[in-house]
Protein backbone atom coordinates (compact mmCIF):
# COMPACT_ATOMS: atom_id res chain seq x y z
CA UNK A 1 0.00 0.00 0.00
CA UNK A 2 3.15 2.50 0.37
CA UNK A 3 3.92 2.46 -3.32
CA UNK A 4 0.11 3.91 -3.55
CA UNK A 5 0.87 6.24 -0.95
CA UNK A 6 4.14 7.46 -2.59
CA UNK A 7 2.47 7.74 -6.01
CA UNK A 8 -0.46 9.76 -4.12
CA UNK A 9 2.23 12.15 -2.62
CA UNK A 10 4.09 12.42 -5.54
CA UNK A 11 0.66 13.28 -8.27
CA UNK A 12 -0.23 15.79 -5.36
CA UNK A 13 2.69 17.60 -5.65
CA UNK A 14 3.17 17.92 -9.57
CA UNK A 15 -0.56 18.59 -9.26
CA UNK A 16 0.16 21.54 -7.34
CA UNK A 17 3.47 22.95 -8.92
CA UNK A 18 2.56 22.09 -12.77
CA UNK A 19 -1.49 22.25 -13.48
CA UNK A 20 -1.24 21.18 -17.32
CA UNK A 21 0.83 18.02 -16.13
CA UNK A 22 -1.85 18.01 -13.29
CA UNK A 23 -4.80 18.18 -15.70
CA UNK A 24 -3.43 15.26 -18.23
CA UNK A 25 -2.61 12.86 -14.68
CA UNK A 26 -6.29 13.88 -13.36
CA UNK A 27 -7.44 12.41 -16.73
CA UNK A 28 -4.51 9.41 -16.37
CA UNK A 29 -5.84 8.78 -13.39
CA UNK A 30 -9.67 8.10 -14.36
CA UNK A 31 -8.31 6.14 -16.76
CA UNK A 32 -6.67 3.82 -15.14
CA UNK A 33 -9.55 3.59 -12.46
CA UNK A 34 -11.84 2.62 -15.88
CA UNK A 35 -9.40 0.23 -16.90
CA UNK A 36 -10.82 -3.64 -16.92
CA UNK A 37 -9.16 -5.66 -13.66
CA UNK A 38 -6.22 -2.74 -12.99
CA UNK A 39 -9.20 -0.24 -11.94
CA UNK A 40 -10.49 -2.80 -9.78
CA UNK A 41 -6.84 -2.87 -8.57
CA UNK A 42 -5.61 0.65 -8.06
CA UNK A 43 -7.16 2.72 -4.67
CA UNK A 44 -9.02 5.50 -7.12
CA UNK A 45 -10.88 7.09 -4.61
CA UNK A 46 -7.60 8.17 -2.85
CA UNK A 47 -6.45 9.33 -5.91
CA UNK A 48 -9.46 11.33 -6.82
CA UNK A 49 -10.21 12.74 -4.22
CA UNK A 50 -6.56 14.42 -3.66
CA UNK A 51 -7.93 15.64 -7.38
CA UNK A 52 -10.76 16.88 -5.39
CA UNK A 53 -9.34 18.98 -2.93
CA UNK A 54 -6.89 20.22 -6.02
CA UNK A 55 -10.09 21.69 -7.39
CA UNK A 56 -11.48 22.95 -4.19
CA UNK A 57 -7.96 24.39 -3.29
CA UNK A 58 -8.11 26.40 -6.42
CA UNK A 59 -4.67 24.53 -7.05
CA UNK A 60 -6.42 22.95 -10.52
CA UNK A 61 -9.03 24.94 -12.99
CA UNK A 62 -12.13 23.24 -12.70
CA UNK A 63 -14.00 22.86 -16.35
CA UNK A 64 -11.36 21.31 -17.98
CA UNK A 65 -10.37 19.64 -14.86
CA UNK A 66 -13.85 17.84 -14.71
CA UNK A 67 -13.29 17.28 -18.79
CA UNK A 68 -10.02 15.53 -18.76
CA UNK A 69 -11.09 12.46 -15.89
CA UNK A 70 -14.39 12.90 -17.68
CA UNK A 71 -12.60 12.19 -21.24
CA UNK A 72 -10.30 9.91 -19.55
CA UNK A 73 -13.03 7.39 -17.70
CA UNK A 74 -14.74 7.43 -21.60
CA UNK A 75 -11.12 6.09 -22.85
CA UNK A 76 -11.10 3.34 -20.00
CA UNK A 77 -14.44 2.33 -20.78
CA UNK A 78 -14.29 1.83 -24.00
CA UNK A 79 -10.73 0.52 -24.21
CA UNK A 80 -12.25 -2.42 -21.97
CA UNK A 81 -15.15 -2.58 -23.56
CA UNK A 82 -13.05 -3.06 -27.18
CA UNK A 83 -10.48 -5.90 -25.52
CA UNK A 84 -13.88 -7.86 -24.24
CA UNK A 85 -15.09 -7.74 -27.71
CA UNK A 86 -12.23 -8.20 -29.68
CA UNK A 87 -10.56 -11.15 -27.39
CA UNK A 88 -14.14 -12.90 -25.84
CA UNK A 89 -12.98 -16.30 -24.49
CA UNK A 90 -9.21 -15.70 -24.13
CA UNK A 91 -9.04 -12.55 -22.33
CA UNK A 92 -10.95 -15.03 -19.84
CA UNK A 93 -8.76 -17.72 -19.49
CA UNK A 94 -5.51 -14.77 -18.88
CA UNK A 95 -3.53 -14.94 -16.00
CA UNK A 96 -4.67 -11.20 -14.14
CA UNK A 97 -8.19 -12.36 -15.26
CA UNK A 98 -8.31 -15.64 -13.86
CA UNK A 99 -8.71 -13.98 -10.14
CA UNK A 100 -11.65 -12.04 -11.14
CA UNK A 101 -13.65 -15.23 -12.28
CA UNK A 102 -16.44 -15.16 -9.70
CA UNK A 103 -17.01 -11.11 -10.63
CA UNK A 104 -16.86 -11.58 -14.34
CA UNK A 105 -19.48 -14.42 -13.78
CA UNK A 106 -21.62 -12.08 -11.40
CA UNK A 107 -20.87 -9.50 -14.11
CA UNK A 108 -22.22 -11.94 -17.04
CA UNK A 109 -25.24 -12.50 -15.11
CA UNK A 110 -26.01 -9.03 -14.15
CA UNK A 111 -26.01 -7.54 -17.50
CA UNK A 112 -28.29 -10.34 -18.68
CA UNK A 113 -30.50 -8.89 -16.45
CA UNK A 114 -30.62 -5.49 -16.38
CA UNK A 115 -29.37 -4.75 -19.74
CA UNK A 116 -27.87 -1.51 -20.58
CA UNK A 117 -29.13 -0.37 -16.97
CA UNK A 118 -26.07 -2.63 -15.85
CA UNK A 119 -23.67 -0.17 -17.31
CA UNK A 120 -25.43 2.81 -15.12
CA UNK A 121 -25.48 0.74 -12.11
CA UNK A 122 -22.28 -1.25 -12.76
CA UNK A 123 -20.39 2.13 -12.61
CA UNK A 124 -21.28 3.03 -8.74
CA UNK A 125 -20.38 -0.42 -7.37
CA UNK A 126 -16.77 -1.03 -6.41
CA UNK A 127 -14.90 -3.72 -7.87
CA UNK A 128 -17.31 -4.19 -10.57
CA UNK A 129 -16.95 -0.89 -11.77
CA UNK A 130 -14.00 -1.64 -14.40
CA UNK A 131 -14.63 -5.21 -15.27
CA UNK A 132 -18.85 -3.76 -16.53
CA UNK A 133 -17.89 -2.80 -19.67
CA UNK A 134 -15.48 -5.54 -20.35
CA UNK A 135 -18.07 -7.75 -19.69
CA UNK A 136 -20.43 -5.96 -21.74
CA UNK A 137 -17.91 -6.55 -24.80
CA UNK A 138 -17.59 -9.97 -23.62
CA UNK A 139 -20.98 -10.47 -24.05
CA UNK A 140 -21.95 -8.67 -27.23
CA UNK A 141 -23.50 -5.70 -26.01
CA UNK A 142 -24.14 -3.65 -29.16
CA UNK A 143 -21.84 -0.54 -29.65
CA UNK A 144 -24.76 2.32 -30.14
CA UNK A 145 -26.65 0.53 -26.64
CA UNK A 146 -22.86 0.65 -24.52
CA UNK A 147 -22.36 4.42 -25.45
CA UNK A 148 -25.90 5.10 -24.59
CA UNK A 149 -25.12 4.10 -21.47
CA UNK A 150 -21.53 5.02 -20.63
CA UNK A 151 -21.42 8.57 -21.66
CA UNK A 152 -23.97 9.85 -19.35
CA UNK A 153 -22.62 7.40 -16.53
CA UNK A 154 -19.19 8.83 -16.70
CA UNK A 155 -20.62 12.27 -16.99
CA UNK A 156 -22.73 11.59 -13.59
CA UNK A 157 -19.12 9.46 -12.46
CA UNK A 158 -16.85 12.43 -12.93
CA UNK A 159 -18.78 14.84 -10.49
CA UNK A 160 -19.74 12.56 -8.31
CA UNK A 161 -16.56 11.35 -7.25
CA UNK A 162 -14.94 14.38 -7.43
C-alpha cells in the first residue's frame, strides 16, 4: 500500500506545482480507475479525491479539470469494452483475469439482467466498476446501446466522485 501512498504524494505535488501536467494525470488517473481488472486494482478514490481537494484548493481549474477524468473514464471504458469484444474467451482464461472469475461471472449474469441499466449501475459499485464494460464486450452488447449508457454514466461518475 506505500507504493500507492508514494504515487499519491508524488501526483499531489506535480498537481500543485505544474497544473497542465496536473490536468493530463487527473485524466490518467480516471483512466486507469476505468481500466478492466487494474481499476479494480488501483485505490481511485484516494487518488481522486486528492484531485478533489486540487479543485477545491483552487490549485487545478475546474472545467477542464472535470473534462479531462471525464474524457479519460470514456477512454477506459471503451478501451475495456473493445479488448472484451475483440478477445471474448481468451481474455478469460488470462492470467490477471483468472482472479476475477467469480465477478466476471456475477458481471455476465447481471447484465443479462438489467441490460444496458447494468452499465449505469455497474459504474457506482466497487470492484465491478471496471470489469462492466469488459463484460459488456464480452458479451456482445451492441456498440450504439454501450455508449448510450456510458457517456452519461461517466458524466454523472466524474462529479460525483470528485
Amino acid at each position: 500500500m506505500s507504493i500507492f501512498y508514494d504515487f499519491a504524494n508524488t501526483c499531489n505535488n506535480i498537481i500543485a506545482h505544474n497544473s497542465e501536467l496536473g490536468i493530463l494525470l487527473c485524466g490518467f488517473i480516471a483512466f486507469i480507475e476505468s481500466l478492466a481488472i487494474i481499476g479494480s486494482i488501483v485505490p481511485g478514490s484516494i487518488m481522486m479525491t486528492l484531485v478533489g481537494i486540487s479543485l477545491g484548493s483552487g490549485t487545478l481549474p475546474w472545467r477542464i479539470t472535470v473534462f479531462s477524468v471525464f474524457i479519460g473514464a470514456l477512454i477506459g471504458d471503451y478501451l475495456s469494452y473493445w479488448l472484451g469484444k475483440k478477445y471474448k474467451e481468451s481474455i478469460l482464461k488470462h492470467r490477471w483475469v483468472t482472479p476475477y472469475h467469480d465477478w466476471i461471472v456475477h458481471g455476465e449474469a447481471f447484465i443479462k439482467t438489467y441490460g444496458t441499466s447494468s452499465i449505469v449501475i455497474g459504474r457506482f459499485f466497487g470492484p465491478m466498476r471496471s470489469l462492466i464494460p469488459m463484460i459488456a464486450g464480452i458479451l456482445n452488447m451492441n456498440y450504439l446501446r454501450f455508449t448510450v449508457a456510458i457517456i452519461p454514466t461517466a458524466v454523472l461518475w466524474t462529479i460525483v466522485y470528485l
